[in-house]
Structure formats: C-alpha cells, structure tokens
Protein backbone atom coordinates (compact mmCIF):
# COMPACT_ATOMS: atom_id res chain seq x y z
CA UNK A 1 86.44 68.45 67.06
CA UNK A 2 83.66 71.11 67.69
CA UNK A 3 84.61 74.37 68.41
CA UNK A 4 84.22 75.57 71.79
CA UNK A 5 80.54 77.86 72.35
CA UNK A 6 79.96 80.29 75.10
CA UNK A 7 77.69 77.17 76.38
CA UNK A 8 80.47 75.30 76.83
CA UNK A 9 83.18 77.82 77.82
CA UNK A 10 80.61 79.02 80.64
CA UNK A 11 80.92 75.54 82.57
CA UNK A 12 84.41 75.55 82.32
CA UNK A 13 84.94 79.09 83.53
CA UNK A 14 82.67 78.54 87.08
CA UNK A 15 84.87 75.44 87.60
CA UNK A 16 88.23 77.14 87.37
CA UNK A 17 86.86 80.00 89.46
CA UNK A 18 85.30 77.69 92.05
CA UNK A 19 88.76 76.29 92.09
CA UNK A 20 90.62 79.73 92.61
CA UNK A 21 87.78 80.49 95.56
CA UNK A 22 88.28 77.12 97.22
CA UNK A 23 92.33 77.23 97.38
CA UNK A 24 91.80 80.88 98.88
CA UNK A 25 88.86 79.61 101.64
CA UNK A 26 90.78 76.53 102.59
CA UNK A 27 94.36 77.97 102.49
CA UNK A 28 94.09 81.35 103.27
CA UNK A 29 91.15 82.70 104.94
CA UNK A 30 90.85 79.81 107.17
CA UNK A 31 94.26 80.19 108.65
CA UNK A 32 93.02 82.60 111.65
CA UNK A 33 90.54 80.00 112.93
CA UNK A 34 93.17 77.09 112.62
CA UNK A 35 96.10 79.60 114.22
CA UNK A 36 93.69 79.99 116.57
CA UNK A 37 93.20 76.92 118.23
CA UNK A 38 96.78 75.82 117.43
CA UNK A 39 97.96 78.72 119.67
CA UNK A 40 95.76 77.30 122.59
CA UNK A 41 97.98 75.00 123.03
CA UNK A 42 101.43 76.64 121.83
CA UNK A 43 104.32 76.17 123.52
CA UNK A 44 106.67 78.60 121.59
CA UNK A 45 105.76 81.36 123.67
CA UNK A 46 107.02 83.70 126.77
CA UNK A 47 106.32 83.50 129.76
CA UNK A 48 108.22 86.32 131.46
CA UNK A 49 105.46 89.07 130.78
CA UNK A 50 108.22 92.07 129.78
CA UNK A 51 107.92 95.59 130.67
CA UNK A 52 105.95 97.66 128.24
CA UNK A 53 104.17 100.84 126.99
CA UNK A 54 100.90 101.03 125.58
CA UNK A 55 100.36 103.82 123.29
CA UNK A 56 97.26 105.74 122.53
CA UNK A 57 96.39 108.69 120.38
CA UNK A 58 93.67 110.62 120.42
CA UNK A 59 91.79 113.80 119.41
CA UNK A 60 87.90 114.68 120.55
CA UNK A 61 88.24 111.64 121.96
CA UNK A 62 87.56 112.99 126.32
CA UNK A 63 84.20 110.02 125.83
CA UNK A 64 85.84 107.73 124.35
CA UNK A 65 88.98 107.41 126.97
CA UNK A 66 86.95 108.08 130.06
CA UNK A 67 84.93 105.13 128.79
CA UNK A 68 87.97 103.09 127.61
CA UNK A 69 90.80 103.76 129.68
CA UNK A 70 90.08 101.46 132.82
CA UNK A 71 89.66 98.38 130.82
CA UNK A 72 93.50 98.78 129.19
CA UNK A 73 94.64 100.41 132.79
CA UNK A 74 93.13 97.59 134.83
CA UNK A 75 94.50 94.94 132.62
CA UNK A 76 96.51 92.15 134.35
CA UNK A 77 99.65 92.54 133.68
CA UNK A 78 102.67 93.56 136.26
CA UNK A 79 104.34 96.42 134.81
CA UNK A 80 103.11 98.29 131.75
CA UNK A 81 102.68 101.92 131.68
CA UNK A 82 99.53 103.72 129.16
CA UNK A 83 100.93 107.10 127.54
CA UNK A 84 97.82 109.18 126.00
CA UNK A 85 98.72 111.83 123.25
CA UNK A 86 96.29 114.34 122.71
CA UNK A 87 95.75 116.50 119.57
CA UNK A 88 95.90 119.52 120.90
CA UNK A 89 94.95 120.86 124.46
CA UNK A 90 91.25 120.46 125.41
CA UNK A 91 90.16 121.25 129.10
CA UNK A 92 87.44 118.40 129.14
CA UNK A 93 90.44 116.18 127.46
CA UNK A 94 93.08 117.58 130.45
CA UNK A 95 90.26 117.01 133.29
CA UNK A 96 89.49 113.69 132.24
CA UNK A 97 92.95 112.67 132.00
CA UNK A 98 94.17 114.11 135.31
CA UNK A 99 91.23 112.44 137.30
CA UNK A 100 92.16 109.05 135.61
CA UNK A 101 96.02 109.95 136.38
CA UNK A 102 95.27 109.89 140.33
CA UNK A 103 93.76 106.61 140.43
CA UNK A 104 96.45 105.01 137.83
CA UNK A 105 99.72 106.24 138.90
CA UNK A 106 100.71 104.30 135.42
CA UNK A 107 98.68 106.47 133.25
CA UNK A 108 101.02 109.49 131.80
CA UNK A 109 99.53 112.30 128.99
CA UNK A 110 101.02 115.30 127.29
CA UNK A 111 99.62 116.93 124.39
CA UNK A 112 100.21 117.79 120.70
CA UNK A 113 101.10 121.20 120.61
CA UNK A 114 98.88 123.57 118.59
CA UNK A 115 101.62 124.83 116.64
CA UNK A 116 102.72 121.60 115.29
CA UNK A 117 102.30 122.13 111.57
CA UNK A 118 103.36 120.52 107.82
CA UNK A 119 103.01 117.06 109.77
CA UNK A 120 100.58 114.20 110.29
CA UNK A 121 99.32 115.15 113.89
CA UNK A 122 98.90 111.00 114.54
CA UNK A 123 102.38 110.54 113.17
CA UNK A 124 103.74 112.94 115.50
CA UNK A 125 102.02 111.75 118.76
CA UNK A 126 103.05 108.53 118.05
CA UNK A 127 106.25 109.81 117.74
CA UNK A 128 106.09 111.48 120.79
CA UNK A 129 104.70 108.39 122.83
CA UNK A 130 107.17 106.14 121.86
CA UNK A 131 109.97 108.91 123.10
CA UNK A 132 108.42 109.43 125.92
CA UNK A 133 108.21 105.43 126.92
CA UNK A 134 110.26 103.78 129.21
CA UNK A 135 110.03 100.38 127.70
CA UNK A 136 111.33 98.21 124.48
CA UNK A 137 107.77 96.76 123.91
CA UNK A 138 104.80 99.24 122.97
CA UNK A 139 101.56 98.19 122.70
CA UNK A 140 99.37 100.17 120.47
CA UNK A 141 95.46 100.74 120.22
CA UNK A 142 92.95 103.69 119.44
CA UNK A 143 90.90 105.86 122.17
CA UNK A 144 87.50 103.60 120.94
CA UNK A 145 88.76 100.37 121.57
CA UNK A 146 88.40 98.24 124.35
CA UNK A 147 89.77 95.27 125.38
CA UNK A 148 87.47 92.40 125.32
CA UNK A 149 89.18 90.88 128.57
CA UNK A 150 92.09 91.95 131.13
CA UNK A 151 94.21 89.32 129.54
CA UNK A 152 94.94 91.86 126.37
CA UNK A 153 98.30 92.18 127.28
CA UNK A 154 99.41 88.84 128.54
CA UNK A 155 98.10 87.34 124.94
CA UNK A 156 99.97 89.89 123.55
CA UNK A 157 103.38 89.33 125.18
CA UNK A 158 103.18 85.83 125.02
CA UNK A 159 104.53 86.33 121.39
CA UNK A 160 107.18 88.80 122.65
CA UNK A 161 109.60 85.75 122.25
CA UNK A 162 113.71 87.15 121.52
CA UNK A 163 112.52 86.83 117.23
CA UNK A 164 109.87 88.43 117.64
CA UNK A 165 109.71 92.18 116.49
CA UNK A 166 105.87 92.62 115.15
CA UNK A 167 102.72 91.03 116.92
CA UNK A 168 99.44 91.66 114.47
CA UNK A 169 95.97 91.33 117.13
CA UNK A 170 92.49 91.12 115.86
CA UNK A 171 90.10 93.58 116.33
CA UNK A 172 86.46 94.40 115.07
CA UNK A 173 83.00 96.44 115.84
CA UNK A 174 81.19 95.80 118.72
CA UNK A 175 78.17 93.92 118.15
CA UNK A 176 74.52 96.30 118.35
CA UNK A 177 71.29 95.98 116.09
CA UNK A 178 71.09 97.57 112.66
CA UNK A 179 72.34 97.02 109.52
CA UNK A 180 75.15 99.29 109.25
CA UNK A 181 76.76 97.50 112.11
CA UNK A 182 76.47 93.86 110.71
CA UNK A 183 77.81 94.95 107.18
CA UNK A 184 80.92 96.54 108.85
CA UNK A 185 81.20 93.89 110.78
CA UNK A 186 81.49 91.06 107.79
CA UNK A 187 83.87 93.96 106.65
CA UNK A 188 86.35 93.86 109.02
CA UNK A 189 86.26 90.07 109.68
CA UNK A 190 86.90 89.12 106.18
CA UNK A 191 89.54 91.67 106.13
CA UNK A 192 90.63 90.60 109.08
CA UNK A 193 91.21 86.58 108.10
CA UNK A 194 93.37 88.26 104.81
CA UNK A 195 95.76 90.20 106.50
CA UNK A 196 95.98 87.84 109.62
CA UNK A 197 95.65 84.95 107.61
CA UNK A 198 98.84 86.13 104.85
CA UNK A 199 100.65 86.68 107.97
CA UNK A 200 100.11 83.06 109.44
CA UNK A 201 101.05 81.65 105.93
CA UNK A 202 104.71 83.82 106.42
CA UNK A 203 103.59 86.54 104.29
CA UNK A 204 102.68 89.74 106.93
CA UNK A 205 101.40 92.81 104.57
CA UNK A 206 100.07 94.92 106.84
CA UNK A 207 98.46 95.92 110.48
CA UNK A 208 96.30 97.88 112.28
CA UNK A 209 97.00 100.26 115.31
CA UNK A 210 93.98 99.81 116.81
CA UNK A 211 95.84 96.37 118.25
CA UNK A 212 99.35 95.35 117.53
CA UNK A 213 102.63 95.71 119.07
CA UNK A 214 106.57 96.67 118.15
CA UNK A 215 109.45 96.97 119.98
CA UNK A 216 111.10 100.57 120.20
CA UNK A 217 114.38 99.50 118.38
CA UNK A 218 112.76 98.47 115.03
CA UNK A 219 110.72 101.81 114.97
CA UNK A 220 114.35 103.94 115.18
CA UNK A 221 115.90 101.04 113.03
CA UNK A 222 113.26 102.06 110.02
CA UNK A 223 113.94 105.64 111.24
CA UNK A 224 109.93 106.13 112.05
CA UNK A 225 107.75 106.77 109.52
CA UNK A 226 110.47 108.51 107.46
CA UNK A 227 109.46 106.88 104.41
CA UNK A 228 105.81 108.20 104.02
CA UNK A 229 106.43 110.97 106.16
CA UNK A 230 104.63 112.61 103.32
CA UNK A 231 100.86 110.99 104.27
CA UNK A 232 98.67 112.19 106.39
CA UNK A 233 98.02 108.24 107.09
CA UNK A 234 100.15 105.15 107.05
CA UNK A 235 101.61 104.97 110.58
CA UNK A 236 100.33 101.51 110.57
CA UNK A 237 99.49 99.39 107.49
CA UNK A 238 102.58 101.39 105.29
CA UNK A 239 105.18 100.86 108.91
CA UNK A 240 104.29 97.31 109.21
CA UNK A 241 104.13 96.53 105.19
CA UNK A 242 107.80 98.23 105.21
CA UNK A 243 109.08 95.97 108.31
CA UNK A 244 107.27 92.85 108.98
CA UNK A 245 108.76 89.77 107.78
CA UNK A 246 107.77 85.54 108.17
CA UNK A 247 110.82 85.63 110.53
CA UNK A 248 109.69 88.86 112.79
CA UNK A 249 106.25 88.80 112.88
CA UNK A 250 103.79 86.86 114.80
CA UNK A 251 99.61 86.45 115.31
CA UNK A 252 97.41 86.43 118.39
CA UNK A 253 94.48 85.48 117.54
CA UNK A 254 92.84 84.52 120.96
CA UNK A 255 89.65 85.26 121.98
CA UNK A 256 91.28 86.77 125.04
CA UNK A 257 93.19 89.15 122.79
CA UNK A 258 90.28 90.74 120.90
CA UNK A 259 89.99 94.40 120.71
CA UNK A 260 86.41 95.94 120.54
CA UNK A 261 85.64 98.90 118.73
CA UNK A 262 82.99 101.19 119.11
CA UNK A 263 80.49 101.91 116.43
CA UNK A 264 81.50 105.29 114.63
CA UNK A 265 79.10 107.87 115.31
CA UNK A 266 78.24 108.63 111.37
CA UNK A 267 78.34 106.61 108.61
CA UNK A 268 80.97 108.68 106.74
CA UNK A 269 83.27 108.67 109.82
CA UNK A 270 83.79 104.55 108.45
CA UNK A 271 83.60 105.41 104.91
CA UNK A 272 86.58 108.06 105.43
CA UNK A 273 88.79 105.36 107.21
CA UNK A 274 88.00 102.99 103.83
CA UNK A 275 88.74 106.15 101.61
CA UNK A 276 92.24 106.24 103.41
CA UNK A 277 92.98 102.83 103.28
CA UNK A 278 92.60 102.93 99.33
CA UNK A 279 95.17 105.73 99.38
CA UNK A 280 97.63 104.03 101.27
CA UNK A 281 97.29 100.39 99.96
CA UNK A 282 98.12 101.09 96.78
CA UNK A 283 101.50 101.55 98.17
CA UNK A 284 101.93 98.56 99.78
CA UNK A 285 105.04 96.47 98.60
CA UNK A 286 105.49 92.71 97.57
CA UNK A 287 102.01 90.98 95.88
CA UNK A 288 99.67 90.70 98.64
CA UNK A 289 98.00 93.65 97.69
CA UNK A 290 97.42 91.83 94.16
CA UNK A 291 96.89 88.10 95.70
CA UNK A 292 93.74 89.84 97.47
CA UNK A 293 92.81 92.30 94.57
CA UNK A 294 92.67 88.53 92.31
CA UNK A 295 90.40 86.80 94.95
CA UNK A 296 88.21 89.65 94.98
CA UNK A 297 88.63 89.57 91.04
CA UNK A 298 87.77 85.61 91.03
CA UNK A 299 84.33 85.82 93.09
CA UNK A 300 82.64 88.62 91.31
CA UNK A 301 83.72 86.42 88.03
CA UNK A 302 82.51 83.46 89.64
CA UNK A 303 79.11 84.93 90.28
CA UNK A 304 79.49 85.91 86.99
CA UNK A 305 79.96 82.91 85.37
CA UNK A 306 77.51 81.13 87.52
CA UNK A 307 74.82 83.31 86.87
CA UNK A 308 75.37 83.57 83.39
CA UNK A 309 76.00 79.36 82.52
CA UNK A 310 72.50 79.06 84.72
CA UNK A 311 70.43 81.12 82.85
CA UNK A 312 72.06 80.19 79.17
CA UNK A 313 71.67 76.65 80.56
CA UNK A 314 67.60 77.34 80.99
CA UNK A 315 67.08 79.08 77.62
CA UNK A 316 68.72 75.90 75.94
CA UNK A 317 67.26 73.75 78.42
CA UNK A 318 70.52 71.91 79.38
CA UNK A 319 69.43 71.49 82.67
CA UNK A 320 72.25 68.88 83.69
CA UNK A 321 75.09 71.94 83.10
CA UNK A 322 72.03 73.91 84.82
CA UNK A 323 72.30 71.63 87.81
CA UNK A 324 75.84 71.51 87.94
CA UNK A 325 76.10 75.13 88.17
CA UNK A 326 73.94 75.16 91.11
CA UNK A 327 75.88 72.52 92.89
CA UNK A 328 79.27 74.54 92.14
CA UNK A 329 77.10 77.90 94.09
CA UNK A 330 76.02 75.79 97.09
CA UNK A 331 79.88 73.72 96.91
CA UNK A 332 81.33 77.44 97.55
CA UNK A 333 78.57 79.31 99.72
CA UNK A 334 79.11 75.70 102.06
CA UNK A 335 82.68 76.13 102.56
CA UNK A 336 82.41 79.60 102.72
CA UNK A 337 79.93 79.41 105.53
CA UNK A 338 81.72 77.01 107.49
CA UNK A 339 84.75 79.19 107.14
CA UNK A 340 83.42 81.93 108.58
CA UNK A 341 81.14 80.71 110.93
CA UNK A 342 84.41 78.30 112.64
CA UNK A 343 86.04 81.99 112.89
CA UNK A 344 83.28 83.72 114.40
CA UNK A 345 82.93 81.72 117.05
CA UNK A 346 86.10 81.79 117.97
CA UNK A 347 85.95 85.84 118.33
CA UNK A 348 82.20 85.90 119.24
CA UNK A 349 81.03 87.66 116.18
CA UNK A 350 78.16 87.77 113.94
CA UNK A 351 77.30 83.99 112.12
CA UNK A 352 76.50 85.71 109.00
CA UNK A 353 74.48 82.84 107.67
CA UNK A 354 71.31 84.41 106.04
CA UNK A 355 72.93 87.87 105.14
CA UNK A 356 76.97 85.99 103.92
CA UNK A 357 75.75 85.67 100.34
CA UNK A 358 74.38 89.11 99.83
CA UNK A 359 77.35 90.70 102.02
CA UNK A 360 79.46 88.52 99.62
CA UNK A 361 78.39 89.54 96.55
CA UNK A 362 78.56 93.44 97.83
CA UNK A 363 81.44 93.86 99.44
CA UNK A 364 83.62 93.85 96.03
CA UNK A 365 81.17 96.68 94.90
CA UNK A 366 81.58 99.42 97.75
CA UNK A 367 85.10 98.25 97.79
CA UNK A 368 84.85 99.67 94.71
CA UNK A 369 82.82 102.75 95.25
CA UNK A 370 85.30 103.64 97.89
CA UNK A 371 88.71 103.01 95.25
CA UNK A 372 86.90 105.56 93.05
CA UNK A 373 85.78 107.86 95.52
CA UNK A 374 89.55 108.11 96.83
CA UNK A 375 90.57 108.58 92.45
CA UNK A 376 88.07 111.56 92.66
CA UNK A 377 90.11 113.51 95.58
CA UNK A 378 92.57 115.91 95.37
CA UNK A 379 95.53 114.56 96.17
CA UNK A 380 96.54 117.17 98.57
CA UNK A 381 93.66 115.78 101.19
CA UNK A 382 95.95 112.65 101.98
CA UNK A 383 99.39 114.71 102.71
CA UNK A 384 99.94 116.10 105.99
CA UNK A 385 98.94 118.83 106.74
C-alpha cells in the first residue's frame, strides 16, 4: 500500500471541501430564496394587521428623515404610529420634525437629552421609544432606510401570528454605480442569506435594526438590554441572539418587505459598522457564530486546495487530477451562481456574475482585516460612553 503524497492528499482535500461548500449552498444559504417563494403562498399568517409602533433613532440624521420619513409614514397600514428619537436637540433636526408632525398627526419625536451620560445614546432612545409607544408590536428601522414599497408593514405583521415574538426582514444598499457599492452589496446579501437563512433552518442568531420587529413584552421580559448594557453596540444582533428561538422567531423575506439603505457617505462610515460587528459577535451564544466562521474557513481552504492540486498537477503533468480540479472550481462557482443569482432576483439586487468569484475569494480577507482592526482597539472605544 503506497503511502499517501501531497499529490494525492491534494485531490482528496478539494473533494471534502467542495463537499462542506455544497451542503452549506444547498442547505443553508439557499433557504432565503426557497422561504421566499414558499411564503408567497403561506397560509400560516395574520390577517388582522395589529396596532403598532415603529421606532427610529437617529443622530445628524435632519437629511436622512426628511428624505425617509414619508415612505414609512405613508405606508399602508391602518393604525401604526412612527416615534423618532433624536440624539440630542438640533434646530434643523426639531424643524424638520415639526413640519413632518403637521402633515402626519402619527408621527411623535422627543429627544435624547444632552446630559444623558455613562450610556449607549442608541440604547437609551430605544429605550425611550419603546416607553413612549402605545402598542405591543414595534417595528424597528434606521433614519437611512427606506422602504422599498408601502406594503413594509403589512409583510411585516403578517408574521405577527399569537407565537410569534421576533420577525427578522431583509435589508441591503441601494443599488448606484461604483465599486464600493457593488462590493457592499455582495456583503450584505451573503450575510444576509446566513443569518436569514440559520433562522429559516430553526436556528435565529441574530438581527438587524435597520428592519425587524418585537413585541414590547419580550423587551421588559429580557429586562432591555440589561445584559450588555456595558456596549456601546448590541441593541440588535446581542438582544435578538439572547431571545430569538425556532419557536418565536419568524422571516419575511418578500420583495415587498425589503428595506433600502442609503450608501454611507465615506467609506470608513461602513468599515466602522463592520469594526462593531466583530466586537459584538464574538459574543454571540450557541454555534452559529462558529458554523459560519467554518464555512468561511472551508472556501478559503478550498481555493486553497484547488489552486494548489492544479498547479502540482501541471508540474507532474497529471493532467486528469488537473482536470478534475477544474471541474470541482466550475461544480462550486455553478451552484454558487445559481444560488445567488435565484436570491437576487427575488430582492432586485446585483447578479454578481462576472465580479462573484473575485468578491468570493475577498470577502474572507477584509473580513479579516476588519477582526484585526477591532483586536488593535482599545477596548474602552466599544463601552458606552
């Protein structure tokens, strides 16, 4: 029997990692398309349109919410009232606000008061919004999102069924030329399809606030956001990793329900949010956080492999394990391109077909660069402050 050679182990290795790719592509990041389309035609869900609050937080946001505010304000839904925190008093903020307040009799503000200090400003406001609302539902998004239709809310409260205590929505960049825009894009899909997608399989790890919904009695039932109190961030991936369960939570993932965001101003405004979200992940509890840190493992050890069993392959001129290497690439990059392009569609994003292999191959890297950068800072600049 002949020992095994790094000629031989190569092979073996792409297989095992095509393998590992495959069972994550077919049975986990293809789950939002196929919830998707299931949902269409759902009839698990309720009808009654409930009362509820929609809560927003902002700060040097007065552009953003004159430019956002009518699309969640005109949304068609019968009774739902929109409660704006701001951080800290601003007269463009107040004017803005009050003018919007006269034509939406629905539309409340008050603001975070200057002297609020030792605590995460968001935190608070949240806090505030959700004592301040009237109803058991409340809806929550950021001051640069809008809602890609007036049927936000109805998709939303469809899954507002007597179980139901957590609703996880999509949301992602609007779509404008330029590079930066199509790699953050890809970003936030693919993270996107995890999170969503562990959810769908009965496995919810986290959320976003910039579109998902809770009632009122499970925020005082995990006593707020008494348990990280301590960060400056987690009022919505660490709440909903802490509460959300196969039994309480629930997807929309309709085109209907889709939350644009607007592109941040600066580069480093989107690199900040990623720095963040390395700080808090790491605190996330149960294995998701490993189940995604091993696919992300997997494909930059399948390129790896693949790239490494080719070109040994070539210098001993076995092209057949050459070939078959090739095939396993083009067997992945296939179902990885009909993955994402079913799932685009469905949410009118980017196709990704020229740039998915290079985006691919990256995104593990400044995944990377970001876990670092967030190693390098003082710990101090992710407590409240």
């Amino acid at each position: 029997m002949e020992p095994f050679t790094i000629d031989t182990i190569l092979p073996i290795a792409s297989g095992a990692l095509f393998t590992t790719q495959a069972v994550y592509y077919l049975g986990l990041y293809n789950k939002l398309y196929t919830h998707s389309r299931e949902t269409a035609y759902a009839t698990d869900i309720n009808t009654q349109n409930p009362p509820l609050s929609v809560i927003i937080v902002a700060k040097d946001a007065a552009h953003e919410l004159q430019e956002n505010l009518p699309f969640i304000l005109e949304q068609d839904y019968p009774e739902f009232e929109v409660i704006v925190i701001y951080d800290r008093p601003a007269d463009d903020c107040d004017n803005t606000l009050k003018l919007l307040e006269d034509k939406y009799p629905n539309l409340y503000h008050t603001f975070i008061p200057d002297s609020a200090r030792y605590i995460s400003h968001k935190k608070l406001g949240i806090t505030m919004g959700i004592k301040a609302s009237r109803h058991e539902w409340l809806v929550f998004t950021e001051p640069d999102c809008r809602p890609q239709s007036n049927q936000w809310l109805k998709q939303m409260a469809r899954n507002f069924t007597p179980a139901t205590e957590i609703v996880l929505g999509y949301s992602n960049y609007e779509k404008v030329p330029g590079w930066f825009n199509k790699k953050i894009t890809f970003d936030t899909l693919l993270n996107s399809m995890r999170y969503l997608g562990m959810a769908v399989s009965g496995h919810p790890y986290m959320g976003t606030g910039r579109n998902m919904a809770y009632r009122k009695t499970l925020y005082y039932k995990q006593k707020g956001f008494a348990s990280h109190l301590n960060l400056q961030r987690g009022e919505d991936d660490l709440f909903i990793n802490e509460t959300a369960r196969a039994h309480n939570t629930r997807v929309e993932a309709s085109p209907e329900s889709l939350m644009r965001i607007a592109m941040p101003k600066y580069k480093r405004i989107w690199c900040e949010e990623k720095i963040s979200y390395a700080a808090t992940s790491r605190l996330f509890h149960g294995t998701a956080r490993y189940l995604m840190g091993f696919e992300t493992c997997s494909r930059f050890l399948f390129y790896t492999a693949i790239i490494a069993t080719i070109t040994i392959s070539i210098l001993l001129h076995q092209w057949t394990i050459a070939a078959i290497a090739v095939l396993l690439w083009l067997a992945r990059f296939t179902m990885q391109l009909i993955v994402f392009r079913k799932t685009a569609k469905v949410f009118g994003e980017r196709k990704f077909c020229a740039l998915l292999p290079l985006f691919d191959f990256l995104q593990p890297a400044w995944n990377g660069v970001f876990k670092l950068q967030r190693k390098f800072r003082r710990k101090n600049e992710f407590m409240r402050k």
